[in-house]
N, C-alpha and C. Protein backbone atom coordinates (compact mmCIF):
# COMPACT_ATOMS: atom_id res chain seq x y z
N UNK A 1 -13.52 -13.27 -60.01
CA UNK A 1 -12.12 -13.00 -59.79
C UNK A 1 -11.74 -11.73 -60.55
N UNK A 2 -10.92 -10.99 -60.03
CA UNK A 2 -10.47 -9.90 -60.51
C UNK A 2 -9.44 -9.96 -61.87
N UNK A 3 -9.06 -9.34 -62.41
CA UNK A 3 -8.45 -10.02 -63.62
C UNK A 3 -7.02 -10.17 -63.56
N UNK A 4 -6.66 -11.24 -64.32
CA UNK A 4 -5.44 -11.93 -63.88
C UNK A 4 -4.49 -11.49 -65.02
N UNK A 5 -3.07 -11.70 -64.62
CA UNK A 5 -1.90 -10.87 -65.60
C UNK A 5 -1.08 -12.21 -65.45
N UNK A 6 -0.21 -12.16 -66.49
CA UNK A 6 0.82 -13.37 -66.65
C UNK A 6 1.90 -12.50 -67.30
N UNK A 7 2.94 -13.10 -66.65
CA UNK A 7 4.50 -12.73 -67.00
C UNK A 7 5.57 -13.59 -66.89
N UNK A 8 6.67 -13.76 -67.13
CA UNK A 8 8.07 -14.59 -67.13
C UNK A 8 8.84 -13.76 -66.70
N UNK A 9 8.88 -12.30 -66.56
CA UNK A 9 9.75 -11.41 -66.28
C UNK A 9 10.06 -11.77 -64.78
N UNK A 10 11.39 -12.17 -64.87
CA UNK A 10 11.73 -12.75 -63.28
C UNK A 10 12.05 -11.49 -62.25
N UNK A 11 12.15 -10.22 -62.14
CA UNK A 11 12.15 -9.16 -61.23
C UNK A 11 10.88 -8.85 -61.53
N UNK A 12 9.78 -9.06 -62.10
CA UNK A 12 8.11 -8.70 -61.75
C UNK A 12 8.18 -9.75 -61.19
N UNK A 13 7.91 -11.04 -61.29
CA UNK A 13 7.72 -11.99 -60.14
C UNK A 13 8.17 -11.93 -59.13
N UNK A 14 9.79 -11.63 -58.81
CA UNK A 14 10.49 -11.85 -57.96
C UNK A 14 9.57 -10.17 -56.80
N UNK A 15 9.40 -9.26 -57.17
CA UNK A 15 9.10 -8.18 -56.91
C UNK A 15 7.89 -8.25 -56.12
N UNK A 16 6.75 -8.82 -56.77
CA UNK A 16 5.46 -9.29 -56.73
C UNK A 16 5.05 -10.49 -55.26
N UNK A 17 5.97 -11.31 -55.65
CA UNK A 17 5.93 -12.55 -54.20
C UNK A 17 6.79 -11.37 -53.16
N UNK A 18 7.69 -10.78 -53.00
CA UNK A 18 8.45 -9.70 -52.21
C UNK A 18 7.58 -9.40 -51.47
N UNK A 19 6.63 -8.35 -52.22
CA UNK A 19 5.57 -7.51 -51.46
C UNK A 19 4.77 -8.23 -50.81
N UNK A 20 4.63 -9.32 -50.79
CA UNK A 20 3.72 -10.25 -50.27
C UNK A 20 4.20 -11.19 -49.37
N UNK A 21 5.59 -10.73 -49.00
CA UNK A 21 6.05 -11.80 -47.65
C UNK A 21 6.39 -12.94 -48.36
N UNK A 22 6.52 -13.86 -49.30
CA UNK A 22 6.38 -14.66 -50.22
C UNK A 22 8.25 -15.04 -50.47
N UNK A 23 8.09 -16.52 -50.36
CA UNK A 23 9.85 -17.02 -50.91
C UNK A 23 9.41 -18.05 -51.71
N UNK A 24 10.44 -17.86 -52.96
CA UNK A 24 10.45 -19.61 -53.66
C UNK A 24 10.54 -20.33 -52.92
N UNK A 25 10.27 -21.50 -53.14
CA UNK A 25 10.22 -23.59 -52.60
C UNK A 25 10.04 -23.92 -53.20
N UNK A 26 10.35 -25.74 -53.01
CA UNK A 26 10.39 -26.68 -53.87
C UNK A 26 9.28 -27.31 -53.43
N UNK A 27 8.74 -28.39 -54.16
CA UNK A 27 7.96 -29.20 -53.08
C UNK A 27 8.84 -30.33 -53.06
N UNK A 28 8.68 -30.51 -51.36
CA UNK A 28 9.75 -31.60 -50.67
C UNK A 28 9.19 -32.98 -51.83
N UNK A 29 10.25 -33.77 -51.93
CA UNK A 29 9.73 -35.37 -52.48
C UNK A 29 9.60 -35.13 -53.77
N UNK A 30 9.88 -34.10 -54.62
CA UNK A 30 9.77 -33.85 -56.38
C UNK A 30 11.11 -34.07 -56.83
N UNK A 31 12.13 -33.83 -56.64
CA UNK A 31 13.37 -33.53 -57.18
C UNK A 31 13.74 -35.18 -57.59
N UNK A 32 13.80 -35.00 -58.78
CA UNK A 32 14.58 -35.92 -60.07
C UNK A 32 16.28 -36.06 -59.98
N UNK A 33 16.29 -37.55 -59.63
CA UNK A 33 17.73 -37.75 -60.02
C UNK A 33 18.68 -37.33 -58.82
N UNK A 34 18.27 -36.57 -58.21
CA UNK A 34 18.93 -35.83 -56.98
C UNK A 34 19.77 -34.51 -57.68
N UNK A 35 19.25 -34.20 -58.98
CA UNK A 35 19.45 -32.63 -59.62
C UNK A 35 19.17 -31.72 -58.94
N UNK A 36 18.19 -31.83 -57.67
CA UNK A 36 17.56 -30.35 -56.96
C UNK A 36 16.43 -30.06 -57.79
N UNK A 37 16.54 -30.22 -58.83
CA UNK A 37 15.44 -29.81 -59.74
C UNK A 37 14.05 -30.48 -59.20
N UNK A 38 12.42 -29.74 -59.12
CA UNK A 38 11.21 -30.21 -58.52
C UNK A 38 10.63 -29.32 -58.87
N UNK A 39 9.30 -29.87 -58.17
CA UNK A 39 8.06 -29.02 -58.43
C UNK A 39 8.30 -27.67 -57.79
N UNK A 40 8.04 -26.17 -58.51
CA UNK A 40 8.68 -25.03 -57.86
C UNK A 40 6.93 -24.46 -57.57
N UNK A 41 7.03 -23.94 -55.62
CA UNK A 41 5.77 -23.11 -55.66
C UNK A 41 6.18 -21.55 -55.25
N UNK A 42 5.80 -21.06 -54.74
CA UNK A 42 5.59 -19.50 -53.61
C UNK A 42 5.32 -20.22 -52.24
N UNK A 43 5.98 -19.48 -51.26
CA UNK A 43 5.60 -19.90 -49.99
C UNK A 43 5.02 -18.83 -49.36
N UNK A 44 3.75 -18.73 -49.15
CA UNK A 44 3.53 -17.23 -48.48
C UNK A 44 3.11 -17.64 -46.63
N UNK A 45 2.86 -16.48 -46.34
CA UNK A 45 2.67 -16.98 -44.71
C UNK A 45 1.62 -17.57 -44.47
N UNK A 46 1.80 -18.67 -44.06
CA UNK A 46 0.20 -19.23 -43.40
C UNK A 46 -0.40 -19.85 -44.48
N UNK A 47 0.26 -20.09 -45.29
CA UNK A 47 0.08 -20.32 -46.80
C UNK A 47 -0.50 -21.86 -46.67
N UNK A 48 -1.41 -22.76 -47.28
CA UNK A 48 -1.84 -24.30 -47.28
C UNK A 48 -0.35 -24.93 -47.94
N UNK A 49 -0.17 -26.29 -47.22
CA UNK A 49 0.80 -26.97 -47.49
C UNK A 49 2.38 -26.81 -46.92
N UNK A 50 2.19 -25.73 -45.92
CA UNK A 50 4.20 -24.99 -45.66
C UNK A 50 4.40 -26.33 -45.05
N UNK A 51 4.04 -27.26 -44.84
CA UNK A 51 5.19 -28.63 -44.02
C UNK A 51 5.78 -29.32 -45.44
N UNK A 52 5.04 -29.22 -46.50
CA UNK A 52 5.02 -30.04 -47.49
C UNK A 52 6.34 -29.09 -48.47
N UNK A 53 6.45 -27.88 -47.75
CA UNK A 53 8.05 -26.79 -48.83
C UNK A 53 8.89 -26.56 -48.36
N UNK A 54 9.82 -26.90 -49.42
CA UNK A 54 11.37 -26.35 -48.69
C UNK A 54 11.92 -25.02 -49.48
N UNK A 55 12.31 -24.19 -48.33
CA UNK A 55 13.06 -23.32 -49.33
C UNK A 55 14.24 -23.40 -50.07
N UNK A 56 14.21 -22.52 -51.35
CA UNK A 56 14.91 -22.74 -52.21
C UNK A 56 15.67 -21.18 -52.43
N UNK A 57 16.90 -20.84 -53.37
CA UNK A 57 17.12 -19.51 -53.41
C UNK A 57 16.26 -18.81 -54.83
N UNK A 58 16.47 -18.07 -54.99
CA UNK A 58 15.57 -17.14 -56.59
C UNK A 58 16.33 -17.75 -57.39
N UNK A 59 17.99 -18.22 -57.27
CA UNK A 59 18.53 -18.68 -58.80
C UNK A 59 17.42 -20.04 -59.37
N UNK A 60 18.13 -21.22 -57.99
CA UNK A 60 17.17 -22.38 -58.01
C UNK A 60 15.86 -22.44 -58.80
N UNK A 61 15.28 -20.99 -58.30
CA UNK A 61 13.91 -21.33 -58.52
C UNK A 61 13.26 -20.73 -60.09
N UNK A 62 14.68 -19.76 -60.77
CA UNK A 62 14.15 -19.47 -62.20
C UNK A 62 15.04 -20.18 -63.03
N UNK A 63 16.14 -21.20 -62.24
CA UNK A 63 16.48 -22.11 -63.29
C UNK A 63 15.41 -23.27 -63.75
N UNK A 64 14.56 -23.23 -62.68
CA UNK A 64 13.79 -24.68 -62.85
C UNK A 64 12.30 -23.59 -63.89
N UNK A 65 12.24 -22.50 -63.34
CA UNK A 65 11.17 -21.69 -63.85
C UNK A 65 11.63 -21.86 -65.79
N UNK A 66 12.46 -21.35 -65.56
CA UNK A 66 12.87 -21.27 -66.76
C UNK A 66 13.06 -22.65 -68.18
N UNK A 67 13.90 -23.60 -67.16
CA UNK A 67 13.81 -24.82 -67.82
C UNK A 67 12.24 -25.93 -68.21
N UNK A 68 11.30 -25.34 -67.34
CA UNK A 68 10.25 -25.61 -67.75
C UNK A 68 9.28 -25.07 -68.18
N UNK A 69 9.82 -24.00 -68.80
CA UNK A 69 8.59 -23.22 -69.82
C UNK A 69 7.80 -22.35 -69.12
N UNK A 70 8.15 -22.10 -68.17
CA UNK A 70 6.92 -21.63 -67.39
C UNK A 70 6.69 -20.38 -67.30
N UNK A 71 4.81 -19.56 -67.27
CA UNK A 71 4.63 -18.62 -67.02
C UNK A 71 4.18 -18.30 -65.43
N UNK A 72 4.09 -17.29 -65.27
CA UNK A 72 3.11 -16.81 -63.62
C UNK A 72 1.69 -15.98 -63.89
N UNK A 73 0.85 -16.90 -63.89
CA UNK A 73 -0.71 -16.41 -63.76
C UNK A 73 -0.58 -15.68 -62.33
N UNK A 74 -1.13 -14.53 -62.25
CA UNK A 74 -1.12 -13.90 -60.92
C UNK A 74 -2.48 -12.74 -60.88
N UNK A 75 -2.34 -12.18 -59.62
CA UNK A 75 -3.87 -11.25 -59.51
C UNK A 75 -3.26 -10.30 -58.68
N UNK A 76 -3.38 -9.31 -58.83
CA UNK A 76 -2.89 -7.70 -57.86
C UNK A 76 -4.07 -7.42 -56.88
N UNK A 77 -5.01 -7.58 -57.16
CA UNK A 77 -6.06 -7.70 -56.06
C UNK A 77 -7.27 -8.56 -56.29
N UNK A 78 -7.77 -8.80 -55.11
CA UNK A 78 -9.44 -9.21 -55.48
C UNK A 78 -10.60 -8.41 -56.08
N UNK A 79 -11.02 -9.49 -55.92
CA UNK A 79 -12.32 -8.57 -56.74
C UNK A 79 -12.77 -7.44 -55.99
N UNK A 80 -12.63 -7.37 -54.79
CA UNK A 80 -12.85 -6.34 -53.62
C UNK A 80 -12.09 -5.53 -53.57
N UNK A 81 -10.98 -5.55 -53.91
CA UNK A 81 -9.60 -4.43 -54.19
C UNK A 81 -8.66 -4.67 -52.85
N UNK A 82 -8.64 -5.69 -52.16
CA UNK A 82 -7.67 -6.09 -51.55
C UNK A 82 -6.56 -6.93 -52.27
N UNK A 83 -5.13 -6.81 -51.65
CA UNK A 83 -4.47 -7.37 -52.24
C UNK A 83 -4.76 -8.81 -52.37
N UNK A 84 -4.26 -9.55 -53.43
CA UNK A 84 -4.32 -10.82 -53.49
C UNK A 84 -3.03 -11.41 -53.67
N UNK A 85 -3.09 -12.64 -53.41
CA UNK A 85 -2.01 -13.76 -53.43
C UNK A 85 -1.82 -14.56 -54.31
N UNK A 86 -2.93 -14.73 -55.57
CA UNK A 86 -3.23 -15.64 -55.96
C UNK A 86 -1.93 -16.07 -56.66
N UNK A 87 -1.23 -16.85 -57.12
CA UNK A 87 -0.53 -17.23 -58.37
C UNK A 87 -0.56 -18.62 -58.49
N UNK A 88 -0.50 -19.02 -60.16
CA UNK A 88 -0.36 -20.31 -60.71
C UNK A 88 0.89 -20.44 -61.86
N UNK A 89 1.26 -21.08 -62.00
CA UNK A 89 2.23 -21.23 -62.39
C UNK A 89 1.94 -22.33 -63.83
N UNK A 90 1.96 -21.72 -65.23
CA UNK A 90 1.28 -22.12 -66.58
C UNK A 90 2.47 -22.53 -67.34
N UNK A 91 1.90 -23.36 -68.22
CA UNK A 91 3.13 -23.50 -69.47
C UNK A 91 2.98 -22.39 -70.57
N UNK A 92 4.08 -21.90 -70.84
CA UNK A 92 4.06 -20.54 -71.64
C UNK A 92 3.63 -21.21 -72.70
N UNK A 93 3.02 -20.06 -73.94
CA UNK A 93 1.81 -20.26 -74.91
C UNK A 93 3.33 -19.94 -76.41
């Protein structure tokens, strides 16, 4: 794998899924309490799982980013120098 970068900076993320066709979601069936609050992914095109996401807006998705600590493991390209998609979503250190 090509080497991976992590950030919280929500306009590099937000910027990053952009270029990539890419919207926040929730995953359907997570949300607690009926807060809205759930499991938050990336939806990209053609992406594994799109029956299983709903979209969400960018606030939604860095209030929940935010309230759970979270970083974005991500990759700018492959090891081949094509773009990549990859992201995971970490508990900040």
């Amino acid at each position: 794998m090509a080497s991976a970068k992590t950030t919280t900076n929500h306009d590099e993320i937000r910027t990053y899924v952009e270029e990539r066709d890419g919207k926040p979601a929730r995953v359907k069936g997570t949300e607690k309490n009926g807060d809205g609050s759930g499991v938050i992914r990336i939806d990209f095109p053609a992406g594994a799982g799109e029956d299983k996401l709903e979209a969400i807006s960018w606030d939604e998705f860095f209030e929940e980013f935010d309230k759970n600590n979270l970083a974005m493991l991500y990759q700018e390209e492959t090891k081949d120098g094509n773009e990549s998609r990859f992201v995971k979503f970490v508990n900040r250190d």
